[in-house]
Protein backbone atom coordinates (compact mmCIF):
# COMPACT_ATOMS: atom_id res chain seq x y z
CA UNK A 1 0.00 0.00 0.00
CA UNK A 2 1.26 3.41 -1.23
CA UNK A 3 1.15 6.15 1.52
CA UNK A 4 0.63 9.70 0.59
CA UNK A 5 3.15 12.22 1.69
CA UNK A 6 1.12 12.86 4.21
CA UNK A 7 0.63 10.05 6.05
CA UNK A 8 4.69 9.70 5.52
CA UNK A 9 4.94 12.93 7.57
CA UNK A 10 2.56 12.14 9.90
CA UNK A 11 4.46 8.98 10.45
CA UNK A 12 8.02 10.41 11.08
CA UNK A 13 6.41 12.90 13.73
CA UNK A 14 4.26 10.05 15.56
CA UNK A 15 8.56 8.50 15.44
CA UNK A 16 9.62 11.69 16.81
CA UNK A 17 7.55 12.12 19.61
CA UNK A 18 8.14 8.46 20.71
CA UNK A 19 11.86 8.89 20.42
CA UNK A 20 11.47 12.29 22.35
CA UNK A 21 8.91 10.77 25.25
CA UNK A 22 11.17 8.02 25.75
CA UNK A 23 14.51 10.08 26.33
CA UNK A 24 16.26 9.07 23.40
CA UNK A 25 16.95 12.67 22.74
CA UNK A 26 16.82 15.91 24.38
CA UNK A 27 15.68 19.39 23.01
CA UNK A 28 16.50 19.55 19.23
CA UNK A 29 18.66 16.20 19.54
CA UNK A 30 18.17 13.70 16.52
CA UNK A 31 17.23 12.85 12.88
CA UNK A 32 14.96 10.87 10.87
CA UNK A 33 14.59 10.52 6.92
CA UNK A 34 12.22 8.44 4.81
CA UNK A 35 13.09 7.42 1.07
CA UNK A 36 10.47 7.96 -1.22
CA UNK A 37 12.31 7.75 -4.63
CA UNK A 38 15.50 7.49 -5.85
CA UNK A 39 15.89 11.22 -5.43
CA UNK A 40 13.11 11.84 -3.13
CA UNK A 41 13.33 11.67 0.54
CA UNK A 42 11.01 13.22 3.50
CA UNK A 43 13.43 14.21 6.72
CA UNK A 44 12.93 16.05 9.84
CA UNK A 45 14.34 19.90 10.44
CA UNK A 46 17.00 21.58 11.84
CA UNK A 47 16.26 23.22 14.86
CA UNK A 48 12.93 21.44 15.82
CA UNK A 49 12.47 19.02 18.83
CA UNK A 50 11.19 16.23 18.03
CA UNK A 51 8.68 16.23 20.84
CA UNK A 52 6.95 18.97 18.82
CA UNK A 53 6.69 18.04 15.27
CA UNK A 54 3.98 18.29 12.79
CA UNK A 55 3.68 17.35 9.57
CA UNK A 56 3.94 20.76 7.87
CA UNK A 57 7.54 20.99 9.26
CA UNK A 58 8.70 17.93 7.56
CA UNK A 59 10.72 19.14 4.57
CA UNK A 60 12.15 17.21 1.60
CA UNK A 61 15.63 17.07 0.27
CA UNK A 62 17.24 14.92 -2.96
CA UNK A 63 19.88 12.06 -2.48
CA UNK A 64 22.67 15.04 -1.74
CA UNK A 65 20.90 16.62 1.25
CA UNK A 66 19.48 19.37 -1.00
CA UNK A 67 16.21 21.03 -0.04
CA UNK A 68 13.39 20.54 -2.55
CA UNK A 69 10.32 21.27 -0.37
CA UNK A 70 9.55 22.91 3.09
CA UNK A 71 9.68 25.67 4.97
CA UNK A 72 12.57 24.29 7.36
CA UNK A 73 15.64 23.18 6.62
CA UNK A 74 17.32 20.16 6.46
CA UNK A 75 20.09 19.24 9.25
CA UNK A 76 23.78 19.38 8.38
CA UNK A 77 23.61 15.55 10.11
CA UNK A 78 21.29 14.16 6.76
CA UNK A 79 24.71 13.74 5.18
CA UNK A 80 25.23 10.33 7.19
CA UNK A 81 21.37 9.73 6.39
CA UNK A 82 22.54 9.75 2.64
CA UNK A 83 25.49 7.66 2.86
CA UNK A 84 23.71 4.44 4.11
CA UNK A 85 20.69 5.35 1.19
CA UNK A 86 23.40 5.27 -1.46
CA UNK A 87 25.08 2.57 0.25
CA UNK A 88 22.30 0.22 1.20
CA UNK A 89 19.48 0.46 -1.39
CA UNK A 90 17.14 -2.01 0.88
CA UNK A 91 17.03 1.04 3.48
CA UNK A 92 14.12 2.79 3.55
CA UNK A 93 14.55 4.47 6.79
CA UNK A 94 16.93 5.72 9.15
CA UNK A 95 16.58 7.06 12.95
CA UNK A 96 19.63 8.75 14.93
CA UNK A 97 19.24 9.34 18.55
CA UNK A 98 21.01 9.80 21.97
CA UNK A 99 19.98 6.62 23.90
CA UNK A 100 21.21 7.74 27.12
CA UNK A 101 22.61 3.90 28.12
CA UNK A 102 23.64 2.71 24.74
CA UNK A 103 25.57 6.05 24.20
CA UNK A 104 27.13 5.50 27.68
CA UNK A 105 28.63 2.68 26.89
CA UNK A 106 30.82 4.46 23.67
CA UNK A 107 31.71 7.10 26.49
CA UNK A 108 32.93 4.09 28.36
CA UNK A 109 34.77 2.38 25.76
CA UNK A 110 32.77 -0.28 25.96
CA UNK A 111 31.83 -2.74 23.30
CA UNK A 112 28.09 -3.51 23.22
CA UNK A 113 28.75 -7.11 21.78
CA UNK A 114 27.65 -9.48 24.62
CA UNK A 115 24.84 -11.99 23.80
CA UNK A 116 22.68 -11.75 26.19
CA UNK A 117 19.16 -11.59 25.06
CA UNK A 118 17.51 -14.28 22.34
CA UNK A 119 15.34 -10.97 20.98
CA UNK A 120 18.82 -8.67 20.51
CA UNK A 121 20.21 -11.68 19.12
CA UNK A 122 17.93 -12.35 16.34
CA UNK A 123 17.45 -9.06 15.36
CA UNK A 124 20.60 -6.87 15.52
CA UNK A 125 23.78 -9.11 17.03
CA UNK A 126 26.43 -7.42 17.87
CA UNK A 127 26.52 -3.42 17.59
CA UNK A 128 29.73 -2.10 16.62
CA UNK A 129 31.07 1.57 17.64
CA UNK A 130 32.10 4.06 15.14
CA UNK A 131 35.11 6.08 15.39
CA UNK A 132 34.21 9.58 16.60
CA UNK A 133 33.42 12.22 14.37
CA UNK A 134 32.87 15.95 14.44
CA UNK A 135 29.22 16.07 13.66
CA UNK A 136 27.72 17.89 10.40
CA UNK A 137 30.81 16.91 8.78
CA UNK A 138 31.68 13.65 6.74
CA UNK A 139 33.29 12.10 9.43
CA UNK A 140 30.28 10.44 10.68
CA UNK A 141 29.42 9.32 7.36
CA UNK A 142 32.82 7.92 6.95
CA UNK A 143 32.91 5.97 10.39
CA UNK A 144 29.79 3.60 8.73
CA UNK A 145 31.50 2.47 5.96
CA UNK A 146 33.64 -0.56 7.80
CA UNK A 147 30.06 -2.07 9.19
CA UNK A 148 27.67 -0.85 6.68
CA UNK A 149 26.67 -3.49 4.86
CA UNK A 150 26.42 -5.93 7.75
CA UNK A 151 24.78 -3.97 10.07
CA UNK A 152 21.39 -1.89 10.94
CA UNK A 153 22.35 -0.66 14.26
CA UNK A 154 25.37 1.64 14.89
CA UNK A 155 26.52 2.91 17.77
CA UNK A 156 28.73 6.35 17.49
CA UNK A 157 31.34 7.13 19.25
CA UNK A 158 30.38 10.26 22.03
CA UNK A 159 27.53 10.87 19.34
CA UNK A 160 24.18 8.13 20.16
CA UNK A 161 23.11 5.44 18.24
CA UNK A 162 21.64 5.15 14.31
CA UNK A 163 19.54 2.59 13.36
CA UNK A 164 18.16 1.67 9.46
CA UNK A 165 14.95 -0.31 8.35
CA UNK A 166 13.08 -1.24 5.79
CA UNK A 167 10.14 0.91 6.85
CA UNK A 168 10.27 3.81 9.62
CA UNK A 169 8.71 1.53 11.93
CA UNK A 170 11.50 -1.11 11.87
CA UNK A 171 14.29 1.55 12.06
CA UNK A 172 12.38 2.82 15.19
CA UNK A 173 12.61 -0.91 16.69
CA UNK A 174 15.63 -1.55 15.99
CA UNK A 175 16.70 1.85 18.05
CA UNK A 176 14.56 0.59 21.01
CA UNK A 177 16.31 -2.46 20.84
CA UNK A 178 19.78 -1.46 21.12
CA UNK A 179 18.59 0.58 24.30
CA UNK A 180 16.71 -2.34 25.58
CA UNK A 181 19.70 -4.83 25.44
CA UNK A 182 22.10 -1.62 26.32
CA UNK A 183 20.00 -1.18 29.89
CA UNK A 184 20.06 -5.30 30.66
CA UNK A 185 23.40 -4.91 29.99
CA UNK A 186 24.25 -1.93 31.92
CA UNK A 187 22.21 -3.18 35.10
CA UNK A 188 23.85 -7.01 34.58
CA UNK A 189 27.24 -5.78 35.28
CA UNK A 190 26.06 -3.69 38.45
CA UNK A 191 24.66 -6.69 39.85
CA UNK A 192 28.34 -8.61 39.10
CA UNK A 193 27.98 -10.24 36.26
CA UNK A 194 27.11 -11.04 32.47
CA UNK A 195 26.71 -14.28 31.88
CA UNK A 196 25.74 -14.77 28.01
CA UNK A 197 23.64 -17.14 26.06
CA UNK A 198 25.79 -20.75 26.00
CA UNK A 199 27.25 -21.49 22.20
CA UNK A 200 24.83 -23.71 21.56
CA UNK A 201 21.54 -22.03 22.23
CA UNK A 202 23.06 -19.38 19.88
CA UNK A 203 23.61 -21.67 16.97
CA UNK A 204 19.65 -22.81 17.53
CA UNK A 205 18.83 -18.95 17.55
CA UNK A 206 20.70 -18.20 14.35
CA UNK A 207 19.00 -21.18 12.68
CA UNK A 208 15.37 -19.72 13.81
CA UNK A 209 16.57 -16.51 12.59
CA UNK A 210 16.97 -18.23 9.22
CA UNK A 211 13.83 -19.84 9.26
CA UNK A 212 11.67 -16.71 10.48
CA UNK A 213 13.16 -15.01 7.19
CA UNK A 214 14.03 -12.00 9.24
CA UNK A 215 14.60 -8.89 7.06
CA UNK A 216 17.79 -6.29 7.51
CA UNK A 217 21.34 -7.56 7.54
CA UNK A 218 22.50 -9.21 10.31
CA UNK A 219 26.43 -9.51 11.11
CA UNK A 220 26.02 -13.30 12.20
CA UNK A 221 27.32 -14.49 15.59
CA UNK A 222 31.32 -15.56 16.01
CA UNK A 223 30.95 -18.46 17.87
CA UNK A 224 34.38 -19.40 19.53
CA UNK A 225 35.02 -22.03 21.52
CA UNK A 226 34.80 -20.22 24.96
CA UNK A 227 32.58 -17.65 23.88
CA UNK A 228 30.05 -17.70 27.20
CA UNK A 229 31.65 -15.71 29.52
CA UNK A 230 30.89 -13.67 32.78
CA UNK A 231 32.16 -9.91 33.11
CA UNK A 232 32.42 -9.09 37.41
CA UNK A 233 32.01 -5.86 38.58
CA UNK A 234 35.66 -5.78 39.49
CA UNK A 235 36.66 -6.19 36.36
CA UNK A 236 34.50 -4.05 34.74
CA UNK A 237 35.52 -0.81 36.94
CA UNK A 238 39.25 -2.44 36.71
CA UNK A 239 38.89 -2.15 32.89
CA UNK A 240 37.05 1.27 32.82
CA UNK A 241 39.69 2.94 35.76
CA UNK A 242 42.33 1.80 32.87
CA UNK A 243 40.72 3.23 29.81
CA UNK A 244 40.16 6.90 31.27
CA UNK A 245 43.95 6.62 33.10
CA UNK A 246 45.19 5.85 29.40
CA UNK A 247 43.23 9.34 27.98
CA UNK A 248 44.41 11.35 31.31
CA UNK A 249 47.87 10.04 30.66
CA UNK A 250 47.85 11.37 26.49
């Protein structure tokens, strides 16, 4: 079914109050874009919280960021929006947000590649971190391009978390997912430990994620022969108290 641009707008502002009520971004924080055509693509403003959008703010731009319709303008952070479009042509959608936990653990240094939840598991796998970059430049765009074409969940370095879909609404999922497993995560290791899914129960969730025809790309699961681990507390705050002596001591 063919929506009308509309019901496209209405769509990314119903997205951008949801990302907004649940304190994935703060005042004018975040960006999302919908392709329509090959040229063609519906994104939010500059400037605009995303708590308070309405469809006649939406604005449209072609596939180099440039505005074609709206009052608004476009922000200088569609560029990375662009590069996964022309890079993945089975996007159709892309979200970028501050998840507060996700994005902690990039200001940690830590790796958000622990299996710990069947649902993260099937859909997104491991998240890898981009190298910062200095936003509305192309250094963001440029961090994607190692994990872009396995991926649909990014974390970036100091910068939040974007996620790409199919459709808006799986882009949004994806997002809440990464936050989701993020916060287990995050509240795991304050309790002492991580212990992660055992080899083979990973294996069996790989082969369902086969079966269920899941769309997106999906990096597949390393599965090494001690992979199931537990991460203490000690070593956690061990590990962290070295990371942030090694940037005190550049």
């Amino acid at each position: 079914m063919i929506k009308s641009p509309f019901e496209i707008k209405k769509e990314i502002c119903e997205i951008g109050h949801k990302i907004y009520d649940k304190g994935f971004v703060a005042a004018n924080d975040g960006n999302i874009s919908v392709k329509v055509s090959e040229n063609e693509y519906y994104c939010t403003p500059t400037g605009v919280s995303k708590g308070a959008l309405t469809p006649d703010m939406i604005i449209k731009v072609d596939k180099d960021g440039n505005k074609l319709e709206g009052k608004l303008n476009p922000s200088s952070e569609i560029k990375m929006h662009m590069r996964v479009y022309r890079e993945r042509p089975d996007v159709n959608a892309v979200v970028h947000a501050h998840p507060p936990i996700a994005t902690a653990f990039t200001v940690a240094g830590i790796e958000l590649d622990q299996y710990i939840l069947p649902e993260a598991v099937l859909t997104i796998g491991d998240v890898p971190t981009c190298e910062y970059g200095t936003p509305s430049t192309m250094e963001i765009p440029d961090s994607l391009e190692p994990y872009i074409q396995n991926h649909d969940a990014f974390l970036l370095e100091n910068h939040g978390a974007l996620t790409v879909g199919c459709n808006l609404t799986k882009a949004f999922f994806i997002m809440e997912e990464v936050e989701f497993n993020a916060k287990i995560c995050k509240y795991a290791m304050e309790l002492g430990a991580v212990h992660e899914i055992p080899n083979e129960q990973l294996k069996k969730l790989m082969e369902l994620r086969k079966k269920m025809n899941l769309p997106g790309r999906h990096p597949g699961i390393e599965i090494e022969e001690e992979h199931s681990c537990e991460c203490g507390k000690e070593e956690l705050i061990a590990e962290i108290t070295r990371k942030v002596l090694a940037q005190l001591g550049k």
